[in-house]
N, C-alpha and C. Protein backbone atom coordinates (compact mmCIF):
# COMPACT_ATOMS: atom_id res chain seq x y z
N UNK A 1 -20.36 2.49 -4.00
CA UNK A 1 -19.04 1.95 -4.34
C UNK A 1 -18.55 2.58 -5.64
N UNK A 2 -17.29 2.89 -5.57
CA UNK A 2 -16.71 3.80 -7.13
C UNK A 2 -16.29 2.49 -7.88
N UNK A 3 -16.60 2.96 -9.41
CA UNK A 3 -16.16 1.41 -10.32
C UNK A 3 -14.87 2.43 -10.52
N UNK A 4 -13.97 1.21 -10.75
CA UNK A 4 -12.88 1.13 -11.23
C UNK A 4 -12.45 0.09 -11.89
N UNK A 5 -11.65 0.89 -13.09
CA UNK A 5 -11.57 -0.02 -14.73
C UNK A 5 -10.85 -1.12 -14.13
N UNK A 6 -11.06 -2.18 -15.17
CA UNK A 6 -10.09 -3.46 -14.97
C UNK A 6 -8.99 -3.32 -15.08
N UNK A 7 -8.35 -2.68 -15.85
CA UNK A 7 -7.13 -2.48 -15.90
C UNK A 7 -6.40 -1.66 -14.59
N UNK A 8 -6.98 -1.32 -13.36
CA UNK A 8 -6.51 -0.43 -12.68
C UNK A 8 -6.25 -1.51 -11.49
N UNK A 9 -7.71 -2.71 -11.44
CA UNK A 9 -7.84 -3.48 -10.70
C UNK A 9 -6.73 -4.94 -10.76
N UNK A 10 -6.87 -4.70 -12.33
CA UNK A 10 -5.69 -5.43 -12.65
C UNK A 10 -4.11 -5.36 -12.20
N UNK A 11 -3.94 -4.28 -12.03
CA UNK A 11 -2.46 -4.20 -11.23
C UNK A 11 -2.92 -4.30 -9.60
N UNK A 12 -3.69 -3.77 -8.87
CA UNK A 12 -3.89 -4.00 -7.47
C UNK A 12 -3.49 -5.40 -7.13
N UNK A 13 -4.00 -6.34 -8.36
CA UNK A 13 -4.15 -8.14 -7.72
C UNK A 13 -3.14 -8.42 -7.92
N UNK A 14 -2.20 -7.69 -9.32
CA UNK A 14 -0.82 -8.31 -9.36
C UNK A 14 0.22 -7.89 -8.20
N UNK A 15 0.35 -6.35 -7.99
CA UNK A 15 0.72 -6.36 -6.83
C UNK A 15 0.72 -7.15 -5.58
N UNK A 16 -0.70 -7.11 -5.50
CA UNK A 16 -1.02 -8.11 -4.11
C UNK A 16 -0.71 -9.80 -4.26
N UNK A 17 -0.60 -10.40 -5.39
CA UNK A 17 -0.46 -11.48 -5.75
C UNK A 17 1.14 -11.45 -5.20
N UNK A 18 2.13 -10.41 -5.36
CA UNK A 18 3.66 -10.19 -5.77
C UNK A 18 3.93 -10.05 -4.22
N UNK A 19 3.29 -9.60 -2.95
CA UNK A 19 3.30 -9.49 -1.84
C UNK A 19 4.05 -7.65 -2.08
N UNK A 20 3.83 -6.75 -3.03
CA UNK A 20 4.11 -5.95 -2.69
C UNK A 20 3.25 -4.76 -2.32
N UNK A 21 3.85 -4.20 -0.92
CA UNK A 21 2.64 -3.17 -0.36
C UNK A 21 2.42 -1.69 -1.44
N UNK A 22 1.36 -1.18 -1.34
CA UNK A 22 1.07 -0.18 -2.48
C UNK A 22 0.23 0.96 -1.41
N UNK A 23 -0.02 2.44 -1.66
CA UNK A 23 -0.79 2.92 -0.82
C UNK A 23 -1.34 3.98 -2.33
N UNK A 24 -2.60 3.71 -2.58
CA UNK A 24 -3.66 4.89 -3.45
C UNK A 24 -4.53 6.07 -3.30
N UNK A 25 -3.63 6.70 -3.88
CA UNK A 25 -4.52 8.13 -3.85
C UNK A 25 -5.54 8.71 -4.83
N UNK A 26 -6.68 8.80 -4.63
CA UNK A 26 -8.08 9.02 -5.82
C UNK A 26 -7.52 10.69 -6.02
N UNK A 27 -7.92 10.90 -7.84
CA UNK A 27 -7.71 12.22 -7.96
C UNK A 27 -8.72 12.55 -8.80
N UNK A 28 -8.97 13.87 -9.45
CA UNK A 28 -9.83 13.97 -10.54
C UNK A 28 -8.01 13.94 -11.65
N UNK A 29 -8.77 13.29 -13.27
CA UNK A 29 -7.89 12.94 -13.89
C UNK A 29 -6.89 14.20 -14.37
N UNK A 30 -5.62 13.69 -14.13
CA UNK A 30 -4.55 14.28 -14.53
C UNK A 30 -3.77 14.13 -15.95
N UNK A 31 -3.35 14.76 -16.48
CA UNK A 31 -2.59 13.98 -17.80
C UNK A 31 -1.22 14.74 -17.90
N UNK A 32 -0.66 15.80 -17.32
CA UNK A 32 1.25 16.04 -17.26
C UNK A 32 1.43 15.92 -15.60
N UNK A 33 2.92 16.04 -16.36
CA UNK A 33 3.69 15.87 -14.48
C UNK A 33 3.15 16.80 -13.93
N UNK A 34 3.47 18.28 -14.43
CA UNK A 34 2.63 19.45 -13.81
C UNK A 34 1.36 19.21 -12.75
N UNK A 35 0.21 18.49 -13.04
CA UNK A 35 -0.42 18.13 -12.31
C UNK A 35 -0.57 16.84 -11.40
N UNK A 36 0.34 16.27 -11.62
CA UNK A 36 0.81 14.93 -10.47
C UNK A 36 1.43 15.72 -9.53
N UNK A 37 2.73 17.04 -9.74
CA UNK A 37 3.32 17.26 -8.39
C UNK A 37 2.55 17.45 -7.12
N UNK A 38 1.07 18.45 -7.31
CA UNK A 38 0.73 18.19 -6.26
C UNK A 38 0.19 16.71 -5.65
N UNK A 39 -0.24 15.75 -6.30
CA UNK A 39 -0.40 14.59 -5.88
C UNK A 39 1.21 14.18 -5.41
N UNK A 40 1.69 13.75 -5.84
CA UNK A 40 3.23 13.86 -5.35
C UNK A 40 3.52 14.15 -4.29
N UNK A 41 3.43 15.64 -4.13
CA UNK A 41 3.33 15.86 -2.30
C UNK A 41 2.63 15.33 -1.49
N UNK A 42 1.37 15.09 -1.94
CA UNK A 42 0.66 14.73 -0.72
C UNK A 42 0.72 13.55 -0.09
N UNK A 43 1.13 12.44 -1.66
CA UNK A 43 2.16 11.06 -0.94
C UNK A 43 3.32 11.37 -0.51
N UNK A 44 4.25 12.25 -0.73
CA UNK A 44 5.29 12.30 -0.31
C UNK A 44 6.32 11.19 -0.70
N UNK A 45 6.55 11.47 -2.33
CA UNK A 45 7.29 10.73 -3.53
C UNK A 45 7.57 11.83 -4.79
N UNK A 46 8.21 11.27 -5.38
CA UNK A 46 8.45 11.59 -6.58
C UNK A 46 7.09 11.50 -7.75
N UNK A 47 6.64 11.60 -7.99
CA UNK A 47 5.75 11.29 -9.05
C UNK A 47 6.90 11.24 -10.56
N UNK A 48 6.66 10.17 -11.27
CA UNK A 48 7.41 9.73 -12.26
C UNK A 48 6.92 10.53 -13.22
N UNK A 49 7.80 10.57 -14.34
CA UNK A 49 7.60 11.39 -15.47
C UNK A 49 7.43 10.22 -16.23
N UNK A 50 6.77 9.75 -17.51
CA UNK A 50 6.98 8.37 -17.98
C UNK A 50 6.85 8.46 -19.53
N UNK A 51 7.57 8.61 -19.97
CA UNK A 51 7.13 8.83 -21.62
C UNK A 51 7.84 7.97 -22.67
N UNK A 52 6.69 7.28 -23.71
CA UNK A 52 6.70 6.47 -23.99
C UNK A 52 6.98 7.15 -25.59
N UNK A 53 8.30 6.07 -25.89
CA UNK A 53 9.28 6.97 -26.90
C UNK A 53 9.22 5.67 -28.28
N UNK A 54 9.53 6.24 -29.26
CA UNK A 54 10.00 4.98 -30.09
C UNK A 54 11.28 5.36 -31.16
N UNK A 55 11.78 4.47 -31.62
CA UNK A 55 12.75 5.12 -32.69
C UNK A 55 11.88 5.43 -33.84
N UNK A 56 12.83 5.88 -34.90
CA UNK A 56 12.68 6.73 -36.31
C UNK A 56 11.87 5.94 -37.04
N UNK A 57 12.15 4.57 -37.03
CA UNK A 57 11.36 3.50 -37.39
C UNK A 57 10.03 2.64 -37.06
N UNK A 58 9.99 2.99 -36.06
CA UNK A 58 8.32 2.61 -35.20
C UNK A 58 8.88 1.28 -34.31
N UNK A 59 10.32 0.70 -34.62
CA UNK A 59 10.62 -0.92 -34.50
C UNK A 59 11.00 -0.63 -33.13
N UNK A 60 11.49 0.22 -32.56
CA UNK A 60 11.81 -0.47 -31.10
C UNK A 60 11.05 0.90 -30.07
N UNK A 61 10.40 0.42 -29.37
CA UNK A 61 9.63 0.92 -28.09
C UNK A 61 10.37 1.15 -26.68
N UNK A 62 9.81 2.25 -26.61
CA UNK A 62 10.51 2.52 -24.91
C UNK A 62 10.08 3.43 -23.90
N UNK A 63 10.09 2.85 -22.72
CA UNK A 63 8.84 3.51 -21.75
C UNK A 63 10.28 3.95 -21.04
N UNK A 64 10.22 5.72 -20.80
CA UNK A 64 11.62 6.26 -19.82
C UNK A 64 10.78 6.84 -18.68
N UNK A 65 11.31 6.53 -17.61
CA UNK A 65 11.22 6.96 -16.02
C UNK A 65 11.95 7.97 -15.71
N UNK A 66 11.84 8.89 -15.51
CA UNK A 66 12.49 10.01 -14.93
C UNK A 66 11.84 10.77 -13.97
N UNK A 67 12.22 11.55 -13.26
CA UNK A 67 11.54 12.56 -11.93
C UNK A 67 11.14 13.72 -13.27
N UNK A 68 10.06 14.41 -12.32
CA UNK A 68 9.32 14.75 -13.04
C UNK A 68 9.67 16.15 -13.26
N UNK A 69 10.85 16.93 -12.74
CA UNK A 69 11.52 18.31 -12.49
C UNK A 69 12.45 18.04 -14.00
N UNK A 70 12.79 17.10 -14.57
CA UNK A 70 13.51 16.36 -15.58
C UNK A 70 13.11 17.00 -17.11
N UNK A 71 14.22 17.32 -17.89
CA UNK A 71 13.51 17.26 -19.11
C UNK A 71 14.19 16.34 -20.06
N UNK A 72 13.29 16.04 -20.77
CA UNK A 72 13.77 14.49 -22.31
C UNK A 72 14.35 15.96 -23.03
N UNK A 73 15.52 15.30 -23.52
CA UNK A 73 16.79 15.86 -24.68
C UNK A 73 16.49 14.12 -25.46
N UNK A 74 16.03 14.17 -26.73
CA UNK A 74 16.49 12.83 -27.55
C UNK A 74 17.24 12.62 -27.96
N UNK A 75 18.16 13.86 -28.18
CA UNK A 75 20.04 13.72 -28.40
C UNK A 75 21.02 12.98 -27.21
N UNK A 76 20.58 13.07 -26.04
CA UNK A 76 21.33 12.44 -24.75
C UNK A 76 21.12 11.19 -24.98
N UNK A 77 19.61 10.79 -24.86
CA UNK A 77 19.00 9.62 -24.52
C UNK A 77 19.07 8.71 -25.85
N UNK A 78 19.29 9.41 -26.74
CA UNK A 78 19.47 8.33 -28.21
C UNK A 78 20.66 7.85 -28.16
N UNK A 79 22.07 8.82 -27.82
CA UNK A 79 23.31 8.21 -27.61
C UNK A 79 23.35 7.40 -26.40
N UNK A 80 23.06 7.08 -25.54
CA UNK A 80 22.89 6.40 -24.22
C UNK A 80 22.35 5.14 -24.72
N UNK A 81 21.60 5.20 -26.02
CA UNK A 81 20.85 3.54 -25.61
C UNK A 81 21.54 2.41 -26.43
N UNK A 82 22.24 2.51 -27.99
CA UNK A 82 21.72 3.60 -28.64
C UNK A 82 20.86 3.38 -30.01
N UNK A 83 20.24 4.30 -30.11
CA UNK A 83 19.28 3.78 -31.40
C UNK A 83 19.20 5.24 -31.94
N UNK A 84 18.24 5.23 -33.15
CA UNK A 84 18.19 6.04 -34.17
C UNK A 84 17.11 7.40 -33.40
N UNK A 85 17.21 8.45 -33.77
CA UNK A 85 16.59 9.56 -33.07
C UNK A 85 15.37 8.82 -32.51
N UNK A 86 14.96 9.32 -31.51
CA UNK A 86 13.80 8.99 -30.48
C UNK A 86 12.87 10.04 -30.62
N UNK A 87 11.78 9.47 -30.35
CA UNK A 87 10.42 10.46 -30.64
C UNK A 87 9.51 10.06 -29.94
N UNK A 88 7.85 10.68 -29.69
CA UNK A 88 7.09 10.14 -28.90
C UNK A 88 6.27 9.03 -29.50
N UNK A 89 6.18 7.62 -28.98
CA UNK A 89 4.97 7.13 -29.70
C UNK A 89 3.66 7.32 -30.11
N UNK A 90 3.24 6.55 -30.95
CA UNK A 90 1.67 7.22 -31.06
C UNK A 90 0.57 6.37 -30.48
N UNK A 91 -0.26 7.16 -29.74
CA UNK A 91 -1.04 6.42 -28.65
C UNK A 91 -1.62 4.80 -29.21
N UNK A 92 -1.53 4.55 -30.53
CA UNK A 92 -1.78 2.98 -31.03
C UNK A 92 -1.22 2.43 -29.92
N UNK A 93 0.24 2.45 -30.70
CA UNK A 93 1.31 1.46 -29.58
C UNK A 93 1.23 1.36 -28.46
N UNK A 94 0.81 2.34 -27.38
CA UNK A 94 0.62 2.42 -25.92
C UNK A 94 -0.41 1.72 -25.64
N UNK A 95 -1.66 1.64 -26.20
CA UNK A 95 -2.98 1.05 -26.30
C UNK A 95 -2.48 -0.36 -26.37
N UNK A 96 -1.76 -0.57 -27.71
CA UNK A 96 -1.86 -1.97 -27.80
C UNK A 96 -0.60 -3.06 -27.12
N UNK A 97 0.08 -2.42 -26.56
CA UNK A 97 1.69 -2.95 -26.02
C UNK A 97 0.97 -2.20 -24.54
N UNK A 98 0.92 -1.88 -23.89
CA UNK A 98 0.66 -1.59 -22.50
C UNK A 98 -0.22 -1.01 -21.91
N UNK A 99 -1.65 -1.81 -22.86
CA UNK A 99 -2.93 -1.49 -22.49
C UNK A 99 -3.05 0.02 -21.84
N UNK A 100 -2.30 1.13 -22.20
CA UNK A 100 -2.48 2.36 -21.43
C UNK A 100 -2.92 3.48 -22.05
N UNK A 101 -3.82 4.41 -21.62
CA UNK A 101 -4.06 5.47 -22.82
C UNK A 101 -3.41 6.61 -22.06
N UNK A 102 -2.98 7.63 -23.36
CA UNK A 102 -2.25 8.99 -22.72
C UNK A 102 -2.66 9.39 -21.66
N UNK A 103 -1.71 9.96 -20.99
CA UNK A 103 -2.10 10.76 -19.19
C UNK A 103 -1.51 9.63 -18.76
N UNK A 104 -2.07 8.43 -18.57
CA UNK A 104 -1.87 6.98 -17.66
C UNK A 104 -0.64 6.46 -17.94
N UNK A 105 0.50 6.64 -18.74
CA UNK A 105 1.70 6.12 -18.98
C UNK A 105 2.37 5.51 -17.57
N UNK A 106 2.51 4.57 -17.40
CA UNK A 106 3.62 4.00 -16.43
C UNK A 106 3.88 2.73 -16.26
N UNK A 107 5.22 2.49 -15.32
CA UNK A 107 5.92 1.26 -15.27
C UNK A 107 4.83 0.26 -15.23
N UNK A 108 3.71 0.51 -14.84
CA UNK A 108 2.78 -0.60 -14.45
C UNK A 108 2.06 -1.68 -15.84
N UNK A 109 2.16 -0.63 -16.72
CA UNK A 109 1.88 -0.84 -18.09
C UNK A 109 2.32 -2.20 -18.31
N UNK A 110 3.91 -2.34 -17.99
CA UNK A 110 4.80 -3.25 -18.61
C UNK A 110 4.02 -4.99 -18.04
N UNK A 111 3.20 -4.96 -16.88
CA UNK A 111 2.45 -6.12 -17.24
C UNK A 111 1.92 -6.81 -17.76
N UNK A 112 1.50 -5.78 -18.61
CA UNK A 112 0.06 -6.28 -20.35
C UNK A 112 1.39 -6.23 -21.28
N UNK A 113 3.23 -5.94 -20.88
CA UNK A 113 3.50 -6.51 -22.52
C UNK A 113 4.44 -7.94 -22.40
N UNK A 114 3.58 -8.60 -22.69
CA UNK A 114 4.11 -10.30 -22.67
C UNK A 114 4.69 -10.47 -23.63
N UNK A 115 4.85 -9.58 -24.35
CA UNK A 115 5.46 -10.22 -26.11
C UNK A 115 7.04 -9.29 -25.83
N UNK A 116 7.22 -8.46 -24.89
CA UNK A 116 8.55 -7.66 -24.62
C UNK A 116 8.48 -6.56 -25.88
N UNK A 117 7.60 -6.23 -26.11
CA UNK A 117 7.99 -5.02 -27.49
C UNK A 117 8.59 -3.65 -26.82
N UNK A 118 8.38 -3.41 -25.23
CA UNK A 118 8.66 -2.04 -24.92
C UNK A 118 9.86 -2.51 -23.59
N UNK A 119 11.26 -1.73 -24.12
CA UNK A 119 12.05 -1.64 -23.30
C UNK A 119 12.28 -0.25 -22.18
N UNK A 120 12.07 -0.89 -20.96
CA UNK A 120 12.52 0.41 -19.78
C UNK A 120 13.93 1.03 -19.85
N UNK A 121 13.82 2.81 -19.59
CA UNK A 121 15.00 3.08 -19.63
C UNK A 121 14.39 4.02 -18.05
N UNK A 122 15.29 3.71 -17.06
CA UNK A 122 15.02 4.48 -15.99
C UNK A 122 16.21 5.21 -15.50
N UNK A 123 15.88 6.73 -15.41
CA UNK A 123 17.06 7.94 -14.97
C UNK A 123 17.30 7.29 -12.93
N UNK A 124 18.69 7.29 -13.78
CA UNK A 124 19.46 7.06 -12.10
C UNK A 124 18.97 7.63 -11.12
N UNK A 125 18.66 8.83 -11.27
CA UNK A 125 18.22 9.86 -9.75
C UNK A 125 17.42 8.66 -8.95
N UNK A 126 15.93 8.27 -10.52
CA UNK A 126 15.12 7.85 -9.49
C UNK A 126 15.29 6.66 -8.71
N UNK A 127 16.20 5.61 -8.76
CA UNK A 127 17.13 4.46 -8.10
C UNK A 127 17.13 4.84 -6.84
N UNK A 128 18.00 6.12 -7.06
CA UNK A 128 18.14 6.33 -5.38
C UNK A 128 16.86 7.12 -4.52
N UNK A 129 15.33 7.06 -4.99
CA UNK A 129 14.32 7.24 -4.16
C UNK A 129 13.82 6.11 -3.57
N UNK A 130 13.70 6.53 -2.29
CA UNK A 130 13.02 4.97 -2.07
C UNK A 130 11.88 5.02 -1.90
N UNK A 131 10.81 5.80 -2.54
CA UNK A 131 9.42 5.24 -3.02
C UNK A 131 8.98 5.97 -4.37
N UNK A 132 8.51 5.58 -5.02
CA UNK A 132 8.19 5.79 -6.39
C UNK A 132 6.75 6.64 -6.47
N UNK A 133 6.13 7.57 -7.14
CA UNK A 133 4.71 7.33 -7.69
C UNK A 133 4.26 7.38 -8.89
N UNK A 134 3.47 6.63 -8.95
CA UNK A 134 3.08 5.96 -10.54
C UNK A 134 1.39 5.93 -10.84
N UNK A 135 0.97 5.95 -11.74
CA UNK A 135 -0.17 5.37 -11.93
C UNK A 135 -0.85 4.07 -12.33
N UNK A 136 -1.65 3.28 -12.07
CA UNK A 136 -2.03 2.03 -11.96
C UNK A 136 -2.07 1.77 -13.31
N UNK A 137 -2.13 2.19 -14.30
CA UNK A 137 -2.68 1.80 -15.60
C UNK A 137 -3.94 3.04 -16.11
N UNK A 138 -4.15 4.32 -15.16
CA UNK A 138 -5.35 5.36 -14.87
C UNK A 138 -5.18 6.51 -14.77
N UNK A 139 -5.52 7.79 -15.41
CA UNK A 139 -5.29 8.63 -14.53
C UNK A 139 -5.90 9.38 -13.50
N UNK A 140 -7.07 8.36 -12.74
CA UNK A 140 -7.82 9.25 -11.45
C UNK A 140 -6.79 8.27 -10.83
N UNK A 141 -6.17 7.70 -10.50
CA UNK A 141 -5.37 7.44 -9.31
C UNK A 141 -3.89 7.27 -9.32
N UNK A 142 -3.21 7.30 -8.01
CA UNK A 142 -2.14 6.94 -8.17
C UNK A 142 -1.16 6.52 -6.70
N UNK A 143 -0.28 5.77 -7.08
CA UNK A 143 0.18 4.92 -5.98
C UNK A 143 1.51 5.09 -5.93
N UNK A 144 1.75 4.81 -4.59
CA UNK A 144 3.13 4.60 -4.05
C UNK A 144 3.32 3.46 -3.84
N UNK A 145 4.74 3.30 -4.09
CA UNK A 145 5.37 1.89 -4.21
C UNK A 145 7.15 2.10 -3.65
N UNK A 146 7.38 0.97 -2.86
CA UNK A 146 8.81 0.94 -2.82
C UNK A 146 10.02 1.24 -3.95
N UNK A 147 10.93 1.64 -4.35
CA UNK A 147 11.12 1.41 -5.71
C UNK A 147 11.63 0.11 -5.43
N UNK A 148 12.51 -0.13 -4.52
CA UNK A 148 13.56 -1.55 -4.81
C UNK A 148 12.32 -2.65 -4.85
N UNK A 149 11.00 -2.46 -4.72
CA UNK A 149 10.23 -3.76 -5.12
C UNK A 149 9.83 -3.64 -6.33
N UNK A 150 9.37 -2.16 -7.32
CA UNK A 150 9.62 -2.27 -8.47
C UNK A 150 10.60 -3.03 -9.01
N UNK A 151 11.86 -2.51 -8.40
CA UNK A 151 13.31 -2.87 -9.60
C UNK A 151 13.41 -4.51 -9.13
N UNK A 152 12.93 -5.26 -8.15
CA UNK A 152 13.49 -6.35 -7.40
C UNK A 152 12.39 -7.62 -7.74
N UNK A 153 11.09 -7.15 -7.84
CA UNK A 153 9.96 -7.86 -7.61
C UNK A 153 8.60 -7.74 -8.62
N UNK A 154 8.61 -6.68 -8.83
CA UNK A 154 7.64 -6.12 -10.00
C UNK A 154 8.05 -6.70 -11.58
N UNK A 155 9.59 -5.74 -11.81
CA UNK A 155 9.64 -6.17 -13.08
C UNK A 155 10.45 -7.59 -13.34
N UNK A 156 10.77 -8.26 -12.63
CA UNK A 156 10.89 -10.01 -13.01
C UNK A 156 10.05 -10.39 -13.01
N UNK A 157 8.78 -10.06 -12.14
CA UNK A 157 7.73 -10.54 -12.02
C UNK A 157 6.82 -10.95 -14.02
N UNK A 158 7.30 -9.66 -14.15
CA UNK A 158 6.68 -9.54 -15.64
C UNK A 158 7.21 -9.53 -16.70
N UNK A 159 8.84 -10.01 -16.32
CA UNK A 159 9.45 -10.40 -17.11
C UNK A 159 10.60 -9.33 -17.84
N UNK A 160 10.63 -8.26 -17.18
CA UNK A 160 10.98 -6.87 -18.00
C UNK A 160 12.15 -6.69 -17.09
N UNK A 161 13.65 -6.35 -17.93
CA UNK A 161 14.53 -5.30 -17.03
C UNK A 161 14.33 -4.46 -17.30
N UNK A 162 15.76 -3.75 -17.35
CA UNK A 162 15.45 -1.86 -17.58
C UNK A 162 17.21 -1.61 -17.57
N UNK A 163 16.97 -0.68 -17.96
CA UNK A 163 18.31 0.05 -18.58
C UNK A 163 18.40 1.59 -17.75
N UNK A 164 19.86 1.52 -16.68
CA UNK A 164 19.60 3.41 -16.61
C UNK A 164 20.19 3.88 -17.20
N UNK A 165 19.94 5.09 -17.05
CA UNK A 165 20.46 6.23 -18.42
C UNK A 165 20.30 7.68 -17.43
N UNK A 166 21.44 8.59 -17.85
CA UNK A 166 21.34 9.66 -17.20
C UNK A 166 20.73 11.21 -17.83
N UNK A 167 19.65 11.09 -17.31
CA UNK A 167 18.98 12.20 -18.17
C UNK A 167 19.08 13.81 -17.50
């Protein structure tokens, strides 16, 4: 039997708790989009780009969704939200706001933040996919998901909206 971290198992039950269907693919670990596309294909999704940004100040957090062909401009995305220049966080904050370590960034994160410190900003394109791929909280695996049960069922579930923005 393969162990798999709690935190990976931890989203499986919330999912399944949420009645939403999920399908997982085992990989050896990945850490850029570059190496999700081929996982990507082989589910036949988007694999998300997910990068976890903060302002100038460290005070406000933000996890952005975009397709993964996409590139972050912090000049677009700072006027869009808006806050003070945007930058990448430092893996503290990810650790401690969405139990996630680099490579593993994603929407799934937003379960472990009960206190709301990290706001979603998700690029329109990906709205109109209708299945998502993400990683559990890991990066040997990764899953497909409906998006409209993300946007519909997932994140009320945990309490989180999201903001789009056109990147």
């Amino acid at each position: 039997m393969e162990m798999r971290q709690e935190r990976e198992l931890e989203v499986y039950r919330l999912l399944d708790s949420l009645g939403i269907a999920w399908e997982r693919w085992d990989h050896p670990p990945v850490a850029t989009i570059e190496d999700c596309e081929e996982i990507g294909n082989k589910m036949g999704v988007p694999m998300c780009k997910n990068l976890f940004l903060c302002n100038r100040t460290h005070t406000e957090f933000y996890l952005l969704m975009l397709g993964g062909e996409k590139t972050f401009r912090t000049k677009e995305i700072s006027k869009q939200i808006p806050t003070s220049r945007l930058s990448f966080a430092e893996a503290e904050y990810m650790e401690e706001y969405l139990h996630i370590s680099p490579g593993a960034v994603s929407v799934m994160g937003l379960m472990n933040d009960k206190e709301h410190h990290v706001k979603l900003l998700i690029d329109a394109s990906l709205l109109e996919e209708e299945y998502l791929g993400c990683h559990p909280c890991v990066n040997t695996s990764s899953i497909r998901l409906r998006t409209e049960d993300v946007i519909r069922v997932f994140l009320p579930a945990v309490g989180h909206d999201y903001r789009v923005v056109n990147v």
